[in-house]
PDB file of N, CA and C in Angstrom:
ATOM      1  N   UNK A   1       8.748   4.686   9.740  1.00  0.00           N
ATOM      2  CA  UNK A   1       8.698   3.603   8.761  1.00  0.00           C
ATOM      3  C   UNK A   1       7.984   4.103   7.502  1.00  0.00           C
ATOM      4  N   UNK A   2       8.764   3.826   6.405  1.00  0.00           N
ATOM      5  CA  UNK A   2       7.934   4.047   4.789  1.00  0.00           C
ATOM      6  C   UNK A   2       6.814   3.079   4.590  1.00  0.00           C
ATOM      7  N   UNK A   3       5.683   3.581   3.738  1.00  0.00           N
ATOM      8  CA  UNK A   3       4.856   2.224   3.339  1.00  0.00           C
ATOM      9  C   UNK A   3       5.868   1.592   1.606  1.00  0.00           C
ATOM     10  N   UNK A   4       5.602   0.316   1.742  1.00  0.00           N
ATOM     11  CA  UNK A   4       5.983   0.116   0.082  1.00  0.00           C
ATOM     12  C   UNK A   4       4.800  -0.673  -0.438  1.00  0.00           C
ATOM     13  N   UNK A   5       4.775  -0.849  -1.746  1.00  0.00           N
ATOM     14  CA  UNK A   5       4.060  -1.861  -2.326  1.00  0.00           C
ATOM     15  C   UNK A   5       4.878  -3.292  -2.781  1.00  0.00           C
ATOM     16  N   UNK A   6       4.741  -4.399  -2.461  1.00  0.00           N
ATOM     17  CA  UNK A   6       5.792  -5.228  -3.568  1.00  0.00           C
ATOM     18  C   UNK A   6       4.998  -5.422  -4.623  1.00  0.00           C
ATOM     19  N   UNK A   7       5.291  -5.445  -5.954  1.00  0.00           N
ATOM     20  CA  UNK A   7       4.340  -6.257  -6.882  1.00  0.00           C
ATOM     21  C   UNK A   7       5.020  -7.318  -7.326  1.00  0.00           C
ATOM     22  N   UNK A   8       4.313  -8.268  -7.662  1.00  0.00           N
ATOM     23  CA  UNK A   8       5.129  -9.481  -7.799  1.00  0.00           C
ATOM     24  C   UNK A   8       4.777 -10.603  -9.356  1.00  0.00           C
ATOM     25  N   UNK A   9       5.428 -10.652 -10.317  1.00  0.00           N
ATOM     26  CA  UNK A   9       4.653 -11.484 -10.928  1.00  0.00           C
ATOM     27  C   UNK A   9       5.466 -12.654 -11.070  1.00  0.00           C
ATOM     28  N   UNK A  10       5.116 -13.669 -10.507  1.00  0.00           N
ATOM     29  CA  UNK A  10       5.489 -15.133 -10.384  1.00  0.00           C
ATOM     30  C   UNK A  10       6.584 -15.741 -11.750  1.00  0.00           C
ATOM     31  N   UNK A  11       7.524 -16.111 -11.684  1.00  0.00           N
ATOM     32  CA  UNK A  11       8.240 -17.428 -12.668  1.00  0.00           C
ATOM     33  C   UNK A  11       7.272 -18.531 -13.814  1.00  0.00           C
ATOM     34  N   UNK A  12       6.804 -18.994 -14.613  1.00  0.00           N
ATOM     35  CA  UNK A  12       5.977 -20.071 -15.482  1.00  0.00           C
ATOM     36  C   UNK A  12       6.072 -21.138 -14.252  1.00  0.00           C
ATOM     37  N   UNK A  13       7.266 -21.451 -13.774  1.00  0.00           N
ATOM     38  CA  UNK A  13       7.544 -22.605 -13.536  1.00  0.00           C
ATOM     39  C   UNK A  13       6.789 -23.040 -11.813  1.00  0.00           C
ATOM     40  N   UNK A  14       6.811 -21.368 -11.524  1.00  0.00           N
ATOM     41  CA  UNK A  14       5.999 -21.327  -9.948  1.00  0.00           C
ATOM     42  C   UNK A  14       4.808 -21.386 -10.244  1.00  0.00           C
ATOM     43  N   UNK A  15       3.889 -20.703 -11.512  1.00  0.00           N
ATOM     44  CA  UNK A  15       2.402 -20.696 -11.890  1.00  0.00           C
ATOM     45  C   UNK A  15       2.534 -21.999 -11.949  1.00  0.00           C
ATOM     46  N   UNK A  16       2.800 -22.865 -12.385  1.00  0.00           N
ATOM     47  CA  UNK A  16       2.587 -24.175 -13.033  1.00  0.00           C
ATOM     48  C   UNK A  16       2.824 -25.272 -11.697  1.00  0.00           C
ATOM     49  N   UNK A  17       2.659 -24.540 -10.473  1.00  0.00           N
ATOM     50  CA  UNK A  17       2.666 -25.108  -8.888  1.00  0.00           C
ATOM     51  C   UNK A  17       1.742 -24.805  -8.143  1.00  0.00           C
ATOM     52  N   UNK A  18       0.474 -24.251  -8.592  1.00  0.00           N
ATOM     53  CA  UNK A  18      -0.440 -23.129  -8.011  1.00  0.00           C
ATOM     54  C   UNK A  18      -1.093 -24.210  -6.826  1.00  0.00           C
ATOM     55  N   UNK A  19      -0.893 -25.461  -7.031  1.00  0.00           N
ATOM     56  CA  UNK A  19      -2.079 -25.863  -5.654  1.00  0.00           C
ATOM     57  C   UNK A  19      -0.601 -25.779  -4.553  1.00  0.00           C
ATOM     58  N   UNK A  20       0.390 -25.707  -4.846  1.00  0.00           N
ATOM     59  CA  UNK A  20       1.404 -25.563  -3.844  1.00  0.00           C
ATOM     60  C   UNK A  20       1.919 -23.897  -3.679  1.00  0.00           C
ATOM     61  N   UNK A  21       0.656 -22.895  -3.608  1.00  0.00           N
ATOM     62  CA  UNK A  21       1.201 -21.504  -3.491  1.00  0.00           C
ATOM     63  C   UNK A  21       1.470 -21.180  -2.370  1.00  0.00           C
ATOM     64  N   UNK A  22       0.196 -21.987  -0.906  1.00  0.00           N
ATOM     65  CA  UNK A  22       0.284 -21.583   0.062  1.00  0.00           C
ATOM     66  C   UNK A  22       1.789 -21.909   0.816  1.00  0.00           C
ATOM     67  N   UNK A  23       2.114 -22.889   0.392  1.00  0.00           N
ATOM     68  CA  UNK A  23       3.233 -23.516   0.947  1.00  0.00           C
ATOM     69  C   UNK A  23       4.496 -22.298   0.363  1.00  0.00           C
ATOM     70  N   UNK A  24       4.572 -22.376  -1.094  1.00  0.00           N
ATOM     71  CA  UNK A  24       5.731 -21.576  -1.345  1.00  0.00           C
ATOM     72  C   UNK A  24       5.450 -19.977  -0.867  1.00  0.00           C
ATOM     73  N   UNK A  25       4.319 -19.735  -0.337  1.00  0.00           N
ATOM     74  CA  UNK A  25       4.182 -18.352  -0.109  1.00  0.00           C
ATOM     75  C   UNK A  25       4.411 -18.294   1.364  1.00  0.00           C
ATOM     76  N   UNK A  26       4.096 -18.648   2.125  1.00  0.00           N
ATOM     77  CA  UNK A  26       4.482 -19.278   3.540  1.00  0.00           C
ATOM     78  C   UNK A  26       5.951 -19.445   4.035  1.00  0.00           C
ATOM     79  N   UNK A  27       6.869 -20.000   2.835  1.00  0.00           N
ATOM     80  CA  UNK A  27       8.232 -20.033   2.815  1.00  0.00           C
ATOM     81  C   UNK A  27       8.846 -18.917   2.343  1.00  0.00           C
ATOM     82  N   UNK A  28       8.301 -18.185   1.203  1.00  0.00           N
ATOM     83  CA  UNK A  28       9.088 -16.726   0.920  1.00  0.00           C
ATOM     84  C   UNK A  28       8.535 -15.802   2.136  1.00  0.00           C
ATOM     85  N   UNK A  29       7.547 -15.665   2.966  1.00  0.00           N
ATOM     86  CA  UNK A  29       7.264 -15.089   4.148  1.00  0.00           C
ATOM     87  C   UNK A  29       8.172 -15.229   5.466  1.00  0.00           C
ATOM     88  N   UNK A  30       7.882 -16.659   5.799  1.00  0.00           N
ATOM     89  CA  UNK A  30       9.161 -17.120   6.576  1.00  0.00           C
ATOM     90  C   UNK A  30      10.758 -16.087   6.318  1.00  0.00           C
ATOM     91  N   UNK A  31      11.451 -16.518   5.040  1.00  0.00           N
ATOM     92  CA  UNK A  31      12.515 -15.603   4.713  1.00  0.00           C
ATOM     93  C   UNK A  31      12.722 -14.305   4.705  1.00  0.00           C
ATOM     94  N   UNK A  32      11.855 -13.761   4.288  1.00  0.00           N
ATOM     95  CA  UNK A  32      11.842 -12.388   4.409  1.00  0.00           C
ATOM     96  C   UNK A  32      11.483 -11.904   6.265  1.00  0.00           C
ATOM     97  N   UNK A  33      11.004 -12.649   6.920  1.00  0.00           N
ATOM     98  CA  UNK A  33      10.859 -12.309   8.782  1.00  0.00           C
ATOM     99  C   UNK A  33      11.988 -12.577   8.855  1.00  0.00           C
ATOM    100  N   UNK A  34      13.044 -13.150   8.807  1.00  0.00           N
ATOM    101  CA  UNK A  34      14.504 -13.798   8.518  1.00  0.00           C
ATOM    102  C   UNK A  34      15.555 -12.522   8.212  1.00  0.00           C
ATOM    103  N   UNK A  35      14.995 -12.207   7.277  1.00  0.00           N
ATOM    104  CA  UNK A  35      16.614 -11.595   6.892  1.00  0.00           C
ATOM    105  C   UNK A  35      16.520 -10.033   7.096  1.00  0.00           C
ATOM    106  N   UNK A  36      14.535  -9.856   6.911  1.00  0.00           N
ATOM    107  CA  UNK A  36      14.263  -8.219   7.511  1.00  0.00           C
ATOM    108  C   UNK A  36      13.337  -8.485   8.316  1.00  0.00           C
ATOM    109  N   UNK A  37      13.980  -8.427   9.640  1.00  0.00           N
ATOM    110  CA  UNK A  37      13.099  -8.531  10.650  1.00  0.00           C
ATOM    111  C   UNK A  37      12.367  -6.853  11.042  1.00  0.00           C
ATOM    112  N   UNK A  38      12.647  -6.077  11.071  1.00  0.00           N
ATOM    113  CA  UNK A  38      11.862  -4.818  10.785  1.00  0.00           C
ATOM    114  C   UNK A  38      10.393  -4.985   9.918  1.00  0.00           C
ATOM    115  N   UNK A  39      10.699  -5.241   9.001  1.00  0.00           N
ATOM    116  CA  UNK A  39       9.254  -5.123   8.341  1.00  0.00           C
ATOM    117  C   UNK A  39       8.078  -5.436   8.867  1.00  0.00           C
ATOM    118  N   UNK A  40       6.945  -4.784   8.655  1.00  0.00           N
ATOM    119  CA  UNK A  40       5.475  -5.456   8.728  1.00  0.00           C
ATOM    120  C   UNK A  40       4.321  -5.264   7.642  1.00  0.00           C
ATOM    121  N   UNK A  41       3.977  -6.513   7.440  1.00  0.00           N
ATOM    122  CA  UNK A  41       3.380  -6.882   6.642  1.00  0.00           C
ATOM    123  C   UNK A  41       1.710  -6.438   6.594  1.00  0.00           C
ATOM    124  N   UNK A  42       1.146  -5.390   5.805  1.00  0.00           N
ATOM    125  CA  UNK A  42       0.004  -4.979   6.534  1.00  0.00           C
ATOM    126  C   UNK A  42      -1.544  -5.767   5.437  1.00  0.00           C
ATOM    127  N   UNK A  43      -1.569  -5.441   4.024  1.00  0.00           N
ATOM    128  CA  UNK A  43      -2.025  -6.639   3.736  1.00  0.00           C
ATOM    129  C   UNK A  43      -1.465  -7.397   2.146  1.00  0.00           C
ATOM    130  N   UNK A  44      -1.893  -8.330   2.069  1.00  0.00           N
ATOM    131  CA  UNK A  44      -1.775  -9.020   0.911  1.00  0.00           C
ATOM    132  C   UNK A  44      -2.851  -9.539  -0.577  1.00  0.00           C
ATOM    133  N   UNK A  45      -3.138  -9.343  -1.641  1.00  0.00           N
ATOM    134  CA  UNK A  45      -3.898  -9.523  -2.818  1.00  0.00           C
ATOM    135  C   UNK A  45      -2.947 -10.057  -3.763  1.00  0.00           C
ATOM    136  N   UNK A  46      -4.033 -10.880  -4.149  1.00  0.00           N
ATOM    137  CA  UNK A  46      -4.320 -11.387  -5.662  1.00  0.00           C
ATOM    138  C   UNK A  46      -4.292 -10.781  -6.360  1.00  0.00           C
ATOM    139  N   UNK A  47      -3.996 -10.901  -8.030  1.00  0.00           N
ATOM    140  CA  UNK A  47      -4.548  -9.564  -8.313  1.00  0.00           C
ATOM    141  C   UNK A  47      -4.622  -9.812 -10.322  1.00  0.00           C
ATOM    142  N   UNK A  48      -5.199  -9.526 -10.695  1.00  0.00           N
ATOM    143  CA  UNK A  48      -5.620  -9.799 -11.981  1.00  0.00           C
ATOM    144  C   UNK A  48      -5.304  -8.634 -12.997  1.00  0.00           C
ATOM    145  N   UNK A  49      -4.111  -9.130 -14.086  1.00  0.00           N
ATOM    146  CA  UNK A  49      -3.784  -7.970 -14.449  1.00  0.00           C
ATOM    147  C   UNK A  49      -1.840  -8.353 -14.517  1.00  0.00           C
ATOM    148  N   UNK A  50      -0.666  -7.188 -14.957  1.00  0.00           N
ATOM    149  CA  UNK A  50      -0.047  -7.953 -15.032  1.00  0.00           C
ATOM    150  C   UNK A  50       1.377  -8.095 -14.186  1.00  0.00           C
ATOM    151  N   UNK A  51       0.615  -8.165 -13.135  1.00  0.00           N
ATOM    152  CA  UNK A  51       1.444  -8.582 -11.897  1.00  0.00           C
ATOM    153  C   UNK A  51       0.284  -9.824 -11.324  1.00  0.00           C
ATOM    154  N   UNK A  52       1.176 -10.692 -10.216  1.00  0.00           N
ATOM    155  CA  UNK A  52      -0.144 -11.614  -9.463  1.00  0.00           C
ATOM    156  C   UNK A  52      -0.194 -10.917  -8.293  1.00  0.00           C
ATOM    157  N   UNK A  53       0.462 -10.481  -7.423  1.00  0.00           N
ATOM    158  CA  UNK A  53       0.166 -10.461  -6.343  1.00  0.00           C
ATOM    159  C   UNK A  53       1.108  -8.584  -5.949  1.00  0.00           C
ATOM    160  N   UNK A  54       0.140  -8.013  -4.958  1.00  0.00           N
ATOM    161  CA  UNK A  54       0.975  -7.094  -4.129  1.00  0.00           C
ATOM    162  C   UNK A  54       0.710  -7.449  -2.262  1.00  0.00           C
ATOM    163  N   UNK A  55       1.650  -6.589  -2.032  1.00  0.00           N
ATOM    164  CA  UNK A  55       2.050  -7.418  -0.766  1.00  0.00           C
ATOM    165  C   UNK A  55       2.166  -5.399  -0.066  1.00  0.00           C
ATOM    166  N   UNK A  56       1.539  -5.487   0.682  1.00  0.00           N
ATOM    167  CA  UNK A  56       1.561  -3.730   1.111  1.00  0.00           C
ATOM    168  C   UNK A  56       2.149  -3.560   2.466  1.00  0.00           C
ATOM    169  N   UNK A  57       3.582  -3.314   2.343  1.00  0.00           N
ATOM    170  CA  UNK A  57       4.166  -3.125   3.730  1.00  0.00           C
ATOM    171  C   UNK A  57       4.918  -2.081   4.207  1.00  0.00           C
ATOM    172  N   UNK A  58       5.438  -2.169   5.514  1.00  0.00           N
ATOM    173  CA  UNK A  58       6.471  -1.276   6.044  1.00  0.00           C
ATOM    174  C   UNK A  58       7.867  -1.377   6.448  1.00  0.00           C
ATOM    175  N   UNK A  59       8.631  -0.683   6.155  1.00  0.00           N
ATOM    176  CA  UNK A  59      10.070  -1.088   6.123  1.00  0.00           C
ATOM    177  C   UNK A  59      11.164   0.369   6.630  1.00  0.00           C
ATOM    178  N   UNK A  60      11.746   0.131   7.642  1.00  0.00           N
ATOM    179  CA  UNK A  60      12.441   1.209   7.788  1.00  0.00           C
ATOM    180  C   UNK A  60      13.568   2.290   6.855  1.00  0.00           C
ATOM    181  N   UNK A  61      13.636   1.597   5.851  1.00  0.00           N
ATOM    182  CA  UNK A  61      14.571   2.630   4.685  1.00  0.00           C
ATOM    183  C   UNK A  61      14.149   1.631   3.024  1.00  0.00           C
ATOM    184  N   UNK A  62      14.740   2.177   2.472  1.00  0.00           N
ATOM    185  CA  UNK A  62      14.204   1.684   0.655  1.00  0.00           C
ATOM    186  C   UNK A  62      15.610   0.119   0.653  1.00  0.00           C
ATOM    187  N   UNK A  63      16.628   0.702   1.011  1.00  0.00           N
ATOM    188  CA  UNK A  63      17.294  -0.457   1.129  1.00  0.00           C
ATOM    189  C   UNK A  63      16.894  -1.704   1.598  1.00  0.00           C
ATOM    190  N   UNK A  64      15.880  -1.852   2.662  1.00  0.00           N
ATOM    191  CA  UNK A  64      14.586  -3.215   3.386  1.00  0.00           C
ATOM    192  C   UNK A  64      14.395  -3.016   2.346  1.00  0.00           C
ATOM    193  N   UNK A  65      13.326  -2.694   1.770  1.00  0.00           N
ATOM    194  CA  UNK A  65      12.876  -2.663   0.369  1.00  0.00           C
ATOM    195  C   UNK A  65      13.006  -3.140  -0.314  1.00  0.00           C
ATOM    196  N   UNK A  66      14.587  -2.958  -0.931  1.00  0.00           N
ATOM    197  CA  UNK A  66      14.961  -3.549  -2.045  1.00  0.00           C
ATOM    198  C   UNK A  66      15.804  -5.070  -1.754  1.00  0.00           C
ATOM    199  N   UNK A  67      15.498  -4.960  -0.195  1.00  0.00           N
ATOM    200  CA  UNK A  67      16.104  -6.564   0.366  1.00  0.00           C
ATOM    201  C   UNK A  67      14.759  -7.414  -0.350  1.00  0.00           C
ATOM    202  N   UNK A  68      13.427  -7.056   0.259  1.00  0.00           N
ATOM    203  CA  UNK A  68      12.546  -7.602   0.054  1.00  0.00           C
ATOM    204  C   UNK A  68      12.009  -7.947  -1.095  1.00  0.00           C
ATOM    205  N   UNK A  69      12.238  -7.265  -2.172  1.00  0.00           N
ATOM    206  CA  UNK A  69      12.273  -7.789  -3.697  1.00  0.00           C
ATOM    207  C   UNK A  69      13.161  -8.562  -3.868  1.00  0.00           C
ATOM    208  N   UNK A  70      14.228  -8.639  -3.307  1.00  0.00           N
ATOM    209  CA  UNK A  70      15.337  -9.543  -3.699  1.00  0.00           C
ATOM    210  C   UNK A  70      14.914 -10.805  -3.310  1.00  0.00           C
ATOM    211  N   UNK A  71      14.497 -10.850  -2.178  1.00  0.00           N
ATOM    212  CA  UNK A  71      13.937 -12.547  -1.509  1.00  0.00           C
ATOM    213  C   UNK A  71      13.233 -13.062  -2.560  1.00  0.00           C
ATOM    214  N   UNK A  72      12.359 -11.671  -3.095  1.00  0.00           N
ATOM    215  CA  UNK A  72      11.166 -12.236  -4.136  1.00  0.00           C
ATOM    216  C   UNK A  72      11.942 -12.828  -5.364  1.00  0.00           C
ATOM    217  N   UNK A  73      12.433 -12.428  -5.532  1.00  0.00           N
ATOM    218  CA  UNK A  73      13.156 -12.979  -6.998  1.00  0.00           C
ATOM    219  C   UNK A  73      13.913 -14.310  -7.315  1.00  0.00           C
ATOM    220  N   UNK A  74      14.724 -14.896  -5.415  1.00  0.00           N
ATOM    221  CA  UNK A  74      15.106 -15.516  -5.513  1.00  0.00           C
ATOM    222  C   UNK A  74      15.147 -16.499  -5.136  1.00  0.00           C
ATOM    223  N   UNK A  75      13.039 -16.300  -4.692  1.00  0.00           N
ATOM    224  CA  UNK A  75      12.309 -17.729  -4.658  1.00  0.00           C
ATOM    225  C   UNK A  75      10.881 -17.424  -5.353  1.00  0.00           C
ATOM    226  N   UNK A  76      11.432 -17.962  -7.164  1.00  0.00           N
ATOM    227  CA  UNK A  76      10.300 -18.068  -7.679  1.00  0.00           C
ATOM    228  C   UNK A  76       9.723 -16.755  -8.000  1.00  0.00           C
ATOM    229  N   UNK A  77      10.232 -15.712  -8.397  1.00  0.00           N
ATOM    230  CA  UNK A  77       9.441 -14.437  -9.000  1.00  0.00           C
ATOM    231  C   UNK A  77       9.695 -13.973 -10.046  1.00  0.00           C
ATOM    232  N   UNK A  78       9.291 -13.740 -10.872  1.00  0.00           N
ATOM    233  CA  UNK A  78       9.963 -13.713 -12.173  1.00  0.00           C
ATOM    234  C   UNK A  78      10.332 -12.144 -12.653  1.00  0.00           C
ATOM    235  N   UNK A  79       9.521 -11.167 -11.971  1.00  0.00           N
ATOM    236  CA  UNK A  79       9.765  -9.548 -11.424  1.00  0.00           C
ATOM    237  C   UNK A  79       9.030  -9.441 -10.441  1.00  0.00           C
ATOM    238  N   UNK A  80       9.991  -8.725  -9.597  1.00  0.00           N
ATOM    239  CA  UNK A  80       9.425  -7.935  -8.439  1.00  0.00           C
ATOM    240  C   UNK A  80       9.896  -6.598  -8.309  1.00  0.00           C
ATOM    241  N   UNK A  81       8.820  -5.775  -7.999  1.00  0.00           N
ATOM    242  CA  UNK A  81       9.435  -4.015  -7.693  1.00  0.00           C
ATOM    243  C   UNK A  81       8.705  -3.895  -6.076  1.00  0.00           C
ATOM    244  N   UNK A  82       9.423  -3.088  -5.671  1.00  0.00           N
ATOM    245  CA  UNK A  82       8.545  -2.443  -4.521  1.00  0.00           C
ATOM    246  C   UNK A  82       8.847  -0.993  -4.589  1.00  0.00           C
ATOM    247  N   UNK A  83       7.505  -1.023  -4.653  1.00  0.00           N
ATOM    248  CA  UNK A  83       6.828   0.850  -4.912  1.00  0.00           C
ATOM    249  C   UNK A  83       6.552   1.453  -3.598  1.00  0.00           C
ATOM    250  N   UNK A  84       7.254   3.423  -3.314  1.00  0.00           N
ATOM    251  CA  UNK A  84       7.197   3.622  -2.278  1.00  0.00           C
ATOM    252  C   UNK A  84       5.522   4.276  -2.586  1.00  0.00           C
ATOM    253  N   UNK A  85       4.993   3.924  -1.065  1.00  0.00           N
ATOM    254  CA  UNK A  85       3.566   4.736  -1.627  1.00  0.00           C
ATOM    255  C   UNK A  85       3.449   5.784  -0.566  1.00  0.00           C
ATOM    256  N   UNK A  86       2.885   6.543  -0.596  1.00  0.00           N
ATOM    257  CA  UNK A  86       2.931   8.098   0.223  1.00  0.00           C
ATOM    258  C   UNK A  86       1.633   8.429   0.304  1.00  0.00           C
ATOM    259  N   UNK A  87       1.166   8.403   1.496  1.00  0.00           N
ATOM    260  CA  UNK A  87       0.190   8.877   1.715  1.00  0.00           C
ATOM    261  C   UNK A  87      -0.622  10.433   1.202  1.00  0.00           C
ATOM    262  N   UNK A  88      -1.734   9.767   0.986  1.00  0.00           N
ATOM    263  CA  UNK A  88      -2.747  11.116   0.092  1.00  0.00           C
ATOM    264  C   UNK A  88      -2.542  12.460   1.096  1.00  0.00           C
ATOM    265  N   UNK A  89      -2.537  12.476   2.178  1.00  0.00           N
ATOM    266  CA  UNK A  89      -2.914  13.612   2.753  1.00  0.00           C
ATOM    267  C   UNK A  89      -0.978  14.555   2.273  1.00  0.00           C
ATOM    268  N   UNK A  90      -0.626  13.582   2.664  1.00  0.00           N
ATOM    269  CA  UNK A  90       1.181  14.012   2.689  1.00  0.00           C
ATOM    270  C   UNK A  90       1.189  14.529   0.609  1.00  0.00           C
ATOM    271  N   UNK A  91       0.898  14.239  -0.099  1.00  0.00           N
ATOM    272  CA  UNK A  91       1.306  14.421  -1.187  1.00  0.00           C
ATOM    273  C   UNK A  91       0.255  15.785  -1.861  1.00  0.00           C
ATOM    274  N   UNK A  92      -1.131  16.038  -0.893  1.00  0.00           N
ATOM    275  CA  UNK A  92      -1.716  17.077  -1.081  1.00  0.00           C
ATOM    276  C   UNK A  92      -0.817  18.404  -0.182  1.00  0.00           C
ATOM    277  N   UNK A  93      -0.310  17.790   0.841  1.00  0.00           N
ATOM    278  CA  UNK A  93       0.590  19.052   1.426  1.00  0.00           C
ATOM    279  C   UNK A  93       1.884  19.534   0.150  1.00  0.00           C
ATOM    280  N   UNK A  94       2.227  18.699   0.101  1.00  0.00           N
ATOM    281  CA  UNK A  94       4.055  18.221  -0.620  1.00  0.00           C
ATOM    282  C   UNK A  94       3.007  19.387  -2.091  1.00  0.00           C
ATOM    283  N   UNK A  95       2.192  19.218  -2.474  1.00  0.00           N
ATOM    284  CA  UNK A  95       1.635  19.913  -3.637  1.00  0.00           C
ATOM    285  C   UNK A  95       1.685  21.171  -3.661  1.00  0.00           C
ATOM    286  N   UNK A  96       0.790  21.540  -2.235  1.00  0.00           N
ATOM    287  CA  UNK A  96       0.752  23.029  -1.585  1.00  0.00           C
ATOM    288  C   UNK A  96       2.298  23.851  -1.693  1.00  0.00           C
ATOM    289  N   UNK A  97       2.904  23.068  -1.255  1.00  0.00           N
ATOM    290  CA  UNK A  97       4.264  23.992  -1.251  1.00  0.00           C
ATOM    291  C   UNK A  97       5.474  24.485  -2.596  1.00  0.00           C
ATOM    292  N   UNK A  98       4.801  23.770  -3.501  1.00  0.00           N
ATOM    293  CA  UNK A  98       5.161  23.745  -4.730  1.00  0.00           C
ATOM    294  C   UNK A  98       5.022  25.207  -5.265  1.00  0.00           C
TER     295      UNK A  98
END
């Protein structure tokens, strides 16, 4: 399994719902166990700056991946990317051989 990052920065119209985040975040969670059941979700932040939220998970190919941005987008996200992230030790090897 790859790690990804999602970053996510919310729609005006979803900010402007914020005491109802848990609920809509609860429901884009729900969907995404739904349609990629593979994934796991390892943790989640807030985040200040100009994305709101990353979501740090695992997914068996970039295609999950790019399922999982898609959910994002098409409840309430106004951009979403998911970034592959690679572990430090792996990218000091991947260096070495250069």
């Amino acid at each position: 399994m790859a790690t990804f990052m999602l970053m996510t920065k919310l729609s005006p119209d979803v900010t402007a719902k914020m005491k109802d985040r848990e609920f809509i975040g609860r429901a884009w969670l729900e969907k995404v166990k739904e349609k990629c059941p593979d994934v796991k979700f390892l943790a989640h932040y807030g985040l200040l700056g100009p994305f709101d939220f990353v979501d740090i998970y695992e997914a068996p190919d970039a295609e999950t991946a790019a399922k999982v941005s898609m959910i994002s987008l098409a409840n309430g996200a106004l951009q979403a990317e998911s970034w592959m992230a690679i572990p430090y030790k792996k990218i000091v090897k991947l260096a070495k051989e250069i």
